[in-house]
PDB file of N, CA and C in Angstrom:
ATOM      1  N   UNK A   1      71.351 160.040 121.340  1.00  0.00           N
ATOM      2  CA  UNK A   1      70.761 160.478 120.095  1.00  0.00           C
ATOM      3  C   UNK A   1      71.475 159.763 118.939  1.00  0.00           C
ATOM      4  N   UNK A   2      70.715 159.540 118.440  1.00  0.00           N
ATOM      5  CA  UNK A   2      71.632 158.595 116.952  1.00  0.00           C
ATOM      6  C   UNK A   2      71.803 159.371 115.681  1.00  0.00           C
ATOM      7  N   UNK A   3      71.990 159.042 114.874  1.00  0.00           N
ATOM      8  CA  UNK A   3      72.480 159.720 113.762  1.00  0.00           C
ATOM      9  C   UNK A   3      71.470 158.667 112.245  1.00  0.00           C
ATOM     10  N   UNK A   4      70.811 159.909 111.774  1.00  0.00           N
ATOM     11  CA  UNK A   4      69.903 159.553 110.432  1.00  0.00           C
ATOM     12  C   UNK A   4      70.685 160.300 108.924  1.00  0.00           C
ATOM     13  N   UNK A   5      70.010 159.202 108.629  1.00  0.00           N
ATOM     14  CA  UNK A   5      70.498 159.486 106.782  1.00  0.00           C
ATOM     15  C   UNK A   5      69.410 159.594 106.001  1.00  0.00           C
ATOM     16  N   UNK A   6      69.024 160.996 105.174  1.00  0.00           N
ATOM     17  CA  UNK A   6      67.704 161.008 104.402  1.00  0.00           C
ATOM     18  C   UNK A   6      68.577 161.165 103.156  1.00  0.00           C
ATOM     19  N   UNK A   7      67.904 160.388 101.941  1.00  0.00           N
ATOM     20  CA  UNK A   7      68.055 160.786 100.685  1.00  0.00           C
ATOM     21  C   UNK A   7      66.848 161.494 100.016  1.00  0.00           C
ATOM     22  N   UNK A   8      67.129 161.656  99.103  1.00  0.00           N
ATOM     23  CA  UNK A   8      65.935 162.732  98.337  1.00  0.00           C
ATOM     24  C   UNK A   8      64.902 161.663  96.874  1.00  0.00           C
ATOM     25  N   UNK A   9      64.384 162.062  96.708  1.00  0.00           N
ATOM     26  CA  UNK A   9      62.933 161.075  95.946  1.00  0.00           C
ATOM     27  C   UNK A   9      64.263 160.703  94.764  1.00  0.00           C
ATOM     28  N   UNK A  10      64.951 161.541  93.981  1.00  0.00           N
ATOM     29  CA  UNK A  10      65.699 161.008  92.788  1.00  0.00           C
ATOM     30  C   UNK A  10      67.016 160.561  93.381  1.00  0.00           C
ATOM     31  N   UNK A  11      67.088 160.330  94.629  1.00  0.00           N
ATOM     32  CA  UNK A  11      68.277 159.558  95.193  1.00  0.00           C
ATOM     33  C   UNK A  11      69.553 160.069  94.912  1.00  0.00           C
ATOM     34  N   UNK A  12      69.259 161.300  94.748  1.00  0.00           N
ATOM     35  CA  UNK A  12      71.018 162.585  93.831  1.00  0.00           C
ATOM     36  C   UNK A  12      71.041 163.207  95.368  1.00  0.00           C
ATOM     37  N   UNK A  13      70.755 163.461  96.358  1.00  0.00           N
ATOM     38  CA  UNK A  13      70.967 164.054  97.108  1.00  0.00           C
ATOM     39  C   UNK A  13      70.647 163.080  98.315  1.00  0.00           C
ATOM     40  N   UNK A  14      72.008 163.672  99.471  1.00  0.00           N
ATOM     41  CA  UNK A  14      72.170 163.145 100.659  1.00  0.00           C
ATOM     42  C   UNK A  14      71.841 163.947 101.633  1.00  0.00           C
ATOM     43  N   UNK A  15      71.665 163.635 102.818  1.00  0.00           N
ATOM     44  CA  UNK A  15      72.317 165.055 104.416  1.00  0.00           C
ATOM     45  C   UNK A  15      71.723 163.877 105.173  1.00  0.00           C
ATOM     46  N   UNK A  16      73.040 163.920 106.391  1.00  0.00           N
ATOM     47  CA  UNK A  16      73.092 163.252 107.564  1.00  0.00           C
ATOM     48  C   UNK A  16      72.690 164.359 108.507  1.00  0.00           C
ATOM     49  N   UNK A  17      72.190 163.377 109.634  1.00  0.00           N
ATOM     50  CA  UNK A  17      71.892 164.413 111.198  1.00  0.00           C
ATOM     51  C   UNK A  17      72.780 163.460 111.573  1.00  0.00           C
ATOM     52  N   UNK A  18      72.968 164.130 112.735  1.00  0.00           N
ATOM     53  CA  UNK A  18      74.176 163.493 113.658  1.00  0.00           C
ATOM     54  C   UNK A  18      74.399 164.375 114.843  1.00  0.00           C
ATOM     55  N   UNK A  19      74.735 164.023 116.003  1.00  0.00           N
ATOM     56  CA  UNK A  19      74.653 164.650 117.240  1.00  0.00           C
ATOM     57  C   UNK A  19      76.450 165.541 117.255  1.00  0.00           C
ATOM     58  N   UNK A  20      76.213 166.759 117.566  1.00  0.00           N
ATOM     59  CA  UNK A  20      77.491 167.616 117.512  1.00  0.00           C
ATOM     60  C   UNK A  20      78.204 167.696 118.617  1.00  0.00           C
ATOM     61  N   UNK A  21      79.435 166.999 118.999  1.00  0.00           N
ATOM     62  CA  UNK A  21      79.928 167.581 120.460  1.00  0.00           C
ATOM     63  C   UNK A  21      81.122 168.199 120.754  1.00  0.00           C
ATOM     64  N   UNK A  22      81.132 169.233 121.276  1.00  0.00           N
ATOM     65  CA  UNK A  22      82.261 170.327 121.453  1.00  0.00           C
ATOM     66  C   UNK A  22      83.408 169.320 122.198  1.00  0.00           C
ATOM     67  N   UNK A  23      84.443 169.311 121.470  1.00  0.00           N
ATOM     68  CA  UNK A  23      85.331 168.701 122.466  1.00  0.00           C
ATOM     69  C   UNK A  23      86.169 169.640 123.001  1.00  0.00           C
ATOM     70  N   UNK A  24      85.737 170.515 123.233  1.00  0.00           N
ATOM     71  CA  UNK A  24      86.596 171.334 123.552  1.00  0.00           C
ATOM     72  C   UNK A  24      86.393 172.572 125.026  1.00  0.00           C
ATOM     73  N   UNK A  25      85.397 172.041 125.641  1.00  0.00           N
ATOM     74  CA  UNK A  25      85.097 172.290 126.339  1.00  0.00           C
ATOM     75  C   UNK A  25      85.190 171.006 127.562  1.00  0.00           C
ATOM     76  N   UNK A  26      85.460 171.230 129.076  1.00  0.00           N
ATOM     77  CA  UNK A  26      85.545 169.714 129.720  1.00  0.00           C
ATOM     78  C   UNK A  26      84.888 168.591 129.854  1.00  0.00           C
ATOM     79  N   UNK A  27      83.373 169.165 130.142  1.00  0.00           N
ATOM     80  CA  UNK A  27      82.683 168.199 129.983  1.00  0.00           C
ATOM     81  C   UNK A  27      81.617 167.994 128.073  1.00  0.00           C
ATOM     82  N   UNK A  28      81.903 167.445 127.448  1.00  0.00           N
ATOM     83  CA  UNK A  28      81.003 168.225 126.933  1.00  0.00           C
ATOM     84  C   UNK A  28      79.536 167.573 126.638  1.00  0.00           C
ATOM     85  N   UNK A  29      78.496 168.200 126.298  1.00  0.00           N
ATOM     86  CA  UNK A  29      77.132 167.789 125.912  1.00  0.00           C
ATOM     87  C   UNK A  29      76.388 168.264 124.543  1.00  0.00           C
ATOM     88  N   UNK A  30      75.503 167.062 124.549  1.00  0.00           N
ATOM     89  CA  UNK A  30      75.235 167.059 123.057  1.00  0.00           C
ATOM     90  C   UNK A  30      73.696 168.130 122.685  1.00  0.00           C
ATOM     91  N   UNK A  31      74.250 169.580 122.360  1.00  0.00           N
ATOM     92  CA  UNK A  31      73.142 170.200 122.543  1.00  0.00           C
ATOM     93  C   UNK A  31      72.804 171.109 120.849  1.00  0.00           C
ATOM     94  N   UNK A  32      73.535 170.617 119.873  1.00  0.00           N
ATOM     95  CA  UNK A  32      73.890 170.434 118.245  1.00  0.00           C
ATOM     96  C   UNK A  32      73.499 169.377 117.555  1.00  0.00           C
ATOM     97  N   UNK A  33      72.909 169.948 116.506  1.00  0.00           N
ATOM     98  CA  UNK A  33      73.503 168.864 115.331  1.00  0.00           C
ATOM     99  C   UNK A  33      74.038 169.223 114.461  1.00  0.00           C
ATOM    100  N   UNK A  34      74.929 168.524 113.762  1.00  0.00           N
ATOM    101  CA  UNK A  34      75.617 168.669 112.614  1.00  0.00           C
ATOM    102  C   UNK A  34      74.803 168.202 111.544  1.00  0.00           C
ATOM    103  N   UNK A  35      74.404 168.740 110.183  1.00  0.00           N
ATOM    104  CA  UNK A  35      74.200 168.316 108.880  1.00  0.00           C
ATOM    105  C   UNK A  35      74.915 168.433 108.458  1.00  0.00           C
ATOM    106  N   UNK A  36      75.582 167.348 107.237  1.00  0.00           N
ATOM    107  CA  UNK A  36      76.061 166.732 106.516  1.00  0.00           C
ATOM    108  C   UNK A  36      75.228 166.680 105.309  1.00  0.00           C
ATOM    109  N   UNK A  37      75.982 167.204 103.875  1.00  0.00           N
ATOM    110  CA  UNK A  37      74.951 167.084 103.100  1.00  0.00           C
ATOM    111  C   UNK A  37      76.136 167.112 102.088  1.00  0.00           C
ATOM    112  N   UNK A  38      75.330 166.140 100.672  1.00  0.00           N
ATOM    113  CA  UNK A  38      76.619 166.094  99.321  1.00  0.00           C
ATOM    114  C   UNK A  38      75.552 165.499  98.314  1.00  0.00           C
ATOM    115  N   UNK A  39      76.278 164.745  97.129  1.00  0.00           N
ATOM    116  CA  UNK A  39      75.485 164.408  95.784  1.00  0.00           C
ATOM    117  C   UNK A  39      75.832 162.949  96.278  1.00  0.00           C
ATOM    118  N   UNK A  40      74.909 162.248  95.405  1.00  0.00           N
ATOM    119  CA  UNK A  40      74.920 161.081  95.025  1.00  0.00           C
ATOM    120  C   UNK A  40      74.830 160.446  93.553  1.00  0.00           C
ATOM    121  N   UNK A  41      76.252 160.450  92.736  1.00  0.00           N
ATOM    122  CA  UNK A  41      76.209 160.170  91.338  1.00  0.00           C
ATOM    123  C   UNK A  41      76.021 158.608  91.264  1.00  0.00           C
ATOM    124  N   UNK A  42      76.405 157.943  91.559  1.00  0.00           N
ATOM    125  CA  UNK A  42      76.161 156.630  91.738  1.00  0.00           C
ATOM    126  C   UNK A  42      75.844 155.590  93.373  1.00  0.00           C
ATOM    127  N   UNK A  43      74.631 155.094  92.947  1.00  0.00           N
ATOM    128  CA  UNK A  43      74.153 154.426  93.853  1.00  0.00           C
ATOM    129  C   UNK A  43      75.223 153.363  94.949  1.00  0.00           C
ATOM    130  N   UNK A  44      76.310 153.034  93.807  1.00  0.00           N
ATOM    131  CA  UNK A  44      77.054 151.844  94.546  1.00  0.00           C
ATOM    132  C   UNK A  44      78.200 152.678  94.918  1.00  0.00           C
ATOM    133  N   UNK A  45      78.137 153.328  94.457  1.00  0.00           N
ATOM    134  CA  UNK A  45      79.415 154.295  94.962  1.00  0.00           C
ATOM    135  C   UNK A  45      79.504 155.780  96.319  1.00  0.00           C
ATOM    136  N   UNK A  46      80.581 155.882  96.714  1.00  0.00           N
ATOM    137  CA  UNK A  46      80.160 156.806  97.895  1.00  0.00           C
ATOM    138  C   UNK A  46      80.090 158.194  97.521  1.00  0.00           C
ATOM    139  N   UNK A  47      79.186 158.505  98.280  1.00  0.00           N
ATOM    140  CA  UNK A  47      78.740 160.213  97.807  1.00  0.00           C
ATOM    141  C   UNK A  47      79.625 161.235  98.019  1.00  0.00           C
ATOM    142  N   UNK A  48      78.963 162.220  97.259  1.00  0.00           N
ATOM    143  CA  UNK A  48      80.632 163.381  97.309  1.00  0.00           C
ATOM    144  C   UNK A  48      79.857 164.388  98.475  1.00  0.00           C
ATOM    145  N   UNK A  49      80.700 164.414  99.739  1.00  0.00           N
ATOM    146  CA  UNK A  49      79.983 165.606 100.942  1.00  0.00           C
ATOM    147  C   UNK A  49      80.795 166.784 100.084  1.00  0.00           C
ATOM    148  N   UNK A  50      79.678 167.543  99.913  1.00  0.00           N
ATOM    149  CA  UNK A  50      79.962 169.146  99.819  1.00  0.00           C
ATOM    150  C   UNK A  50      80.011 169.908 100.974  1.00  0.00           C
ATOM    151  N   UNK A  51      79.411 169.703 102.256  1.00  0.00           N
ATOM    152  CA  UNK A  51      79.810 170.247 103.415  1.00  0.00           C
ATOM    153  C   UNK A  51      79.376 169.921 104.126  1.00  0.00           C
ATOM    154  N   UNK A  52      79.375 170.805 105.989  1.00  0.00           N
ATOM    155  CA  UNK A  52      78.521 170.705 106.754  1.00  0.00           C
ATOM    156  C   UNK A  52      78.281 172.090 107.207  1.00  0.00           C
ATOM    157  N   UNK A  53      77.343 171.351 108.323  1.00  0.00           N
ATOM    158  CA  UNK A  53      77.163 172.789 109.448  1.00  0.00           C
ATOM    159  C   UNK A  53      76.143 172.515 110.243  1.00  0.00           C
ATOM    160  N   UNK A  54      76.605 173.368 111.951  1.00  0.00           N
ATOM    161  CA  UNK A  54      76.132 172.893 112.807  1.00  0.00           C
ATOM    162  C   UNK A  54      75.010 173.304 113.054  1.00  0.00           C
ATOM    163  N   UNK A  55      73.985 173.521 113.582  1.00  0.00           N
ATOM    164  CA  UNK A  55      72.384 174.297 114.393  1.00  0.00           C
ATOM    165  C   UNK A  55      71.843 173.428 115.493  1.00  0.00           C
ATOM    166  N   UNK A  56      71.367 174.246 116.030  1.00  0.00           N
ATOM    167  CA  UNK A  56      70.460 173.977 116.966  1.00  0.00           C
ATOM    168  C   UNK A  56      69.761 172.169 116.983  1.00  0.00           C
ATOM    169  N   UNK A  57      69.848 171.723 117.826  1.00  0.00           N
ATOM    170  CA  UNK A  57      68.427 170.762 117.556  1.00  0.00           C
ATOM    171  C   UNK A  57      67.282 171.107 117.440  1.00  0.00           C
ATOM    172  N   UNK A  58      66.440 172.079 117.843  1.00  0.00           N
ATOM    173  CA  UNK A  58      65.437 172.497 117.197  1.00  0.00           C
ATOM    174  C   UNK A  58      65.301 172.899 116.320  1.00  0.00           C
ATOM    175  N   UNK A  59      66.141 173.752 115.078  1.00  0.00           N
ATOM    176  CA  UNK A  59      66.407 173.966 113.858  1.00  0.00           C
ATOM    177  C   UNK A  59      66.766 172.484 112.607  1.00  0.00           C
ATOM    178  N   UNK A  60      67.478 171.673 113.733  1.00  0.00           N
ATOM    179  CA  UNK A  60      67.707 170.578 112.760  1.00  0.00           C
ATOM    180  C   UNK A  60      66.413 169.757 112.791  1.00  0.00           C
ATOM    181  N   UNK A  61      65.439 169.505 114.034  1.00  0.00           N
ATOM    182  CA  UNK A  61      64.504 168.929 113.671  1.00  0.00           C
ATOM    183  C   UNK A  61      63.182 169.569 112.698  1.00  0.00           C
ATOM    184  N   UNK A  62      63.416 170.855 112.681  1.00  0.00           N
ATOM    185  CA  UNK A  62      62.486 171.574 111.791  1.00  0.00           C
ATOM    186  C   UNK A  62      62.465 171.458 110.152  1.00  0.00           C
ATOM    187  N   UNK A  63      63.961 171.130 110.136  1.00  0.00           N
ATOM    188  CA  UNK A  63      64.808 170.895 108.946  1.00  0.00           C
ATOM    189  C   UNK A  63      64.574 169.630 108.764  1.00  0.00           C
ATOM    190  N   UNK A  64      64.472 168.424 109.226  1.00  0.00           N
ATOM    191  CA  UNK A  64      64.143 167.208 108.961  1.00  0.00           C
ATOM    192  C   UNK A  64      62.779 166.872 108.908  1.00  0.00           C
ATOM    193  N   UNK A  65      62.041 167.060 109.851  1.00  0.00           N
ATOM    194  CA  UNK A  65      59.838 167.278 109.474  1.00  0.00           C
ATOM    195  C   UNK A  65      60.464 167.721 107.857  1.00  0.00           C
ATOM    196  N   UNK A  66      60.582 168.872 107.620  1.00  0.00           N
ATOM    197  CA  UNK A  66      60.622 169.608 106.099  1.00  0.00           C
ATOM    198  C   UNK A  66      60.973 168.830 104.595  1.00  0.00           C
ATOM    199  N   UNK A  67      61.847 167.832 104.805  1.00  0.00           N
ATOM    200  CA  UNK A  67      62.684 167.425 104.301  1.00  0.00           C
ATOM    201  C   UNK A  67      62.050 165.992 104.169  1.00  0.00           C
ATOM    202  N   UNK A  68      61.515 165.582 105.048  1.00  0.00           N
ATOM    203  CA  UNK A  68      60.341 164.255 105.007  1.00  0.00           C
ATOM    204  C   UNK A  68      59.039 164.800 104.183  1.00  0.00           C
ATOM    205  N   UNK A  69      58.756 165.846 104.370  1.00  0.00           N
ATOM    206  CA  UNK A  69      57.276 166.521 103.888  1.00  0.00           C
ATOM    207  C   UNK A  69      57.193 166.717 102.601  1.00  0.00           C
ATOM    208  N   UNK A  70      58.763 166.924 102.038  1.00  0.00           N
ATOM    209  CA  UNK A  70      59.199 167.191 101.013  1.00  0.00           C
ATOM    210  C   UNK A  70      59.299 165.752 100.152  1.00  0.00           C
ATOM    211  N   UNK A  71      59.156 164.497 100.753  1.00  0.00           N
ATOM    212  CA  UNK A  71      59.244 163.343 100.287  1.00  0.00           C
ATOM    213  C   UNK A  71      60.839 162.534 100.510  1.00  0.00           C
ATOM    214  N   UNK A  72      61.947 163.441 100.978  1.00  0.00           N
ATOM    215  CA  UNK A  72      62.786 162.615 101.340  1.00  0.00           C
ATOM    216  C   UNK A  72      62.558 161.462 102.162  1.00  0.00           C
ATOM    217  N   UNK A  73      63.125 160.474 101.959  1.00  0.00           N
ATOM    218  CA  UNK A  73      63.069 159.512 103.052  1.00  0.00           C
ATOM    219  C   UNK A  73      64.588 158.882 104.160  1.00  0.00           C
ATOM    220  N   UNK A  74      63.976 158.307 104.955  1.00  0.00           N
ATOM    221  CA  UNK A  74      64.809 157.610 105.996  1.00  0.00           C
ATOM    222  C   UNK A  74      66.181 156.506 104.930  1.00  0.00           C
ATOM    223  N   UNK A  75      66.648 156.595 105.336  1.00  0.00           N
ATOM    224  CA  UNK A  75      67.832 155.245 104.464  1.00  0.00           C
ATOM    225  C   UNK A  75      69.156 154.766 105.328  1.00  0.00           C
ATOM    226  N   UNK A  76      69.617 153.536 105.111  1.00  0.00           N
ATOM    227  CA  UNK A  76      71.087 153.501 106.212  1.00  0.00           C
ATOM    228  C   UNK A  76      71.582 152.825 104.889  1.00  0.00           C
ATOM    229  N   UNK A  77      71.381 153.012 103.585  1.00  0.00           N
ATOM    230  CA  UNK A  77      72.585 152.442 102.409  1.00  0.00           C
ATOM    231  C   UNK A  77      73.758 152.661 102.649  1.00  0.00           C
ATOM    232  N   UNK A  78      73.874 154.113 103.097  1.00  0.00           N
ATOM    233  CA  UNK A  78      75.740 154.838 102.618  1.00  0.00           C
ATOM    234  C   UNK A  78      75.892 155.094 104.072  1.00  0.00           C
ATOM    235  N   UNK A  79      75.010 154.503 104.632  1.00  0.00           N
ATOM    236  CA  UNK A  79      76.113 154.333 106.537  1.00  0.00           C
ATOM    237  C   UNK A  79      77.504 153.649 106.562  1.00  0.00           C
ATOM    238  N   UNK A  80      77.621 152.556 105.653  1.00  0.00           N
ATOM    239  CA  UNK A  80      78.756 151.689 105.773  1.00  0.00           C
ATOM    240  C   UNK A  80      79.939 152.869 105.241  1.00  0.00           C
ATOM    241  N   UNK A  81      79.605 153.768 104.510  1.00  0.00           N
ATOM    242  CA  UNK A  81      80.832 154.857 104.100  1.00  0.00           C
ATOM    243  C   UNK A  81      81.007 155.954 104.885  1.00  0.00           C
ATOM    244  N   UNK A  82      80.260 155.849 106.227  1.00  0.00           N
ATOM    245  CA  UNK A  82      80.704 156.722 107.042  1.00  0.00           C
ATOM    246  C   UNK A  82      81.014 156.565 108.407  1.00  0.00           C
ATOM    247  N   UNK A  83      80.621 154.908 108.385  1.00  0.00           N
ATOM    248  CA  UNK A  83      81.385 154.657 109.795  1.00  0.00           C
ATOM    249  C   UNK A  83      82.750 154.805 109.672  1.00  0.00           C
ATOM    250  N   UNK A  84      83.362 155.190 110.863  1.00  0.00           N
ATOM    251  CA  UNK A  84      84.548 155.799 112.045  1.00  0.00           C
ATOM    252  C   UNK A  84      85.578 154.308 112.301  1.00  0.00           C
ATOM    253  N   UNK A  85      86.235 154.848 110.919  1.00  0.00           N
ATOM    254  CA  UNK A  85      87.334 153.007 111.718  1.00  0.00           C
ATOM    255  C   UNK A  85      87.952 153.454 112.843  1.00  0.00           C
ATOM    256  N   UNK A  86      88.120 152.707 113.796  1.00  0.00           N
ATOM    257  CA  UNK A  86      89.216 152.750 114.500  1.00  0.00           C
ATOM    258  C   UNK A  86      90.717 152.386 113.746  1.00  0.00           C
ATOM    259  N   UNK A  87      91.644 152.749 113.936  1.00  0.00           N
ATOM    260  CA  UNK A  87      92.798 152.529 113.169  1.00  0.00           C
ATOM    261  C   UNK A  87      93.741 152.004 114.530  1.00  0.00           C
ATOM    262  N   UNK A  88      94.750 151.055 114.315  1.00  0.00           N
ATOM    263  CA  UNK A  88      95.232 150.511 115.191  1.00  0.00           C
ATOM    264  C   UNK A  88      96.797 150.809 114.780  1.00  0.00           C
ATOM    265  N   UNK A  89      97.764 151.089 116.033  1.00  0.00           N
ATOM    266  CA  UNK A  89      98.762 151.215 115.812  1.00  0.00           C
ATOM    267  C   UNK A  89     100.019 150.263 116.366  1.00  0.00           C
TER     268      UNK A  89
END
């Protein structure tokens, strides 16, 4: 499952989907998503996350139909500010 980025028609608002996985259990599986959601004051600049929280995948896809219907759209602009460096030691 991959991970989407919708912004909103005046481009002030963000929320990521993204697949949720318990690490904390042994095996674990991806049966969550996490939203991710914050402002966007400037376009070139990275957005401020105000929070998250996890639900269902069927709740998150109900939440995303909604959120498209609503005129948000698809975007990968502010992906580059949320990829996962690896850090090397």
């Amino acid at each position: 499952m991959d991970k989407f980025t919708l912004v909103n028609k005046d481009r002030s608002r963000i929320k990521i989907f993204e697949p949720f996985e318990d690490v904390s259990e042994s095996s674990p599986s991806i049966d969550a998503m996490m939203i991710s959601y914050g402002c966007v004051y400037k376009r070139s600049s990275k957005p401020v996350m105000k929070g998250s929280r996890v639900q269902t995948i069927e709740e998150a896809r109900k939440e995303y139909k909604k959120l498209l219907e609503e005129g948000w759209r698809k975007t990968s602009i502010y992906n580059s500010y949320f990829e996962l460096k690896e850090s090397t030691f």
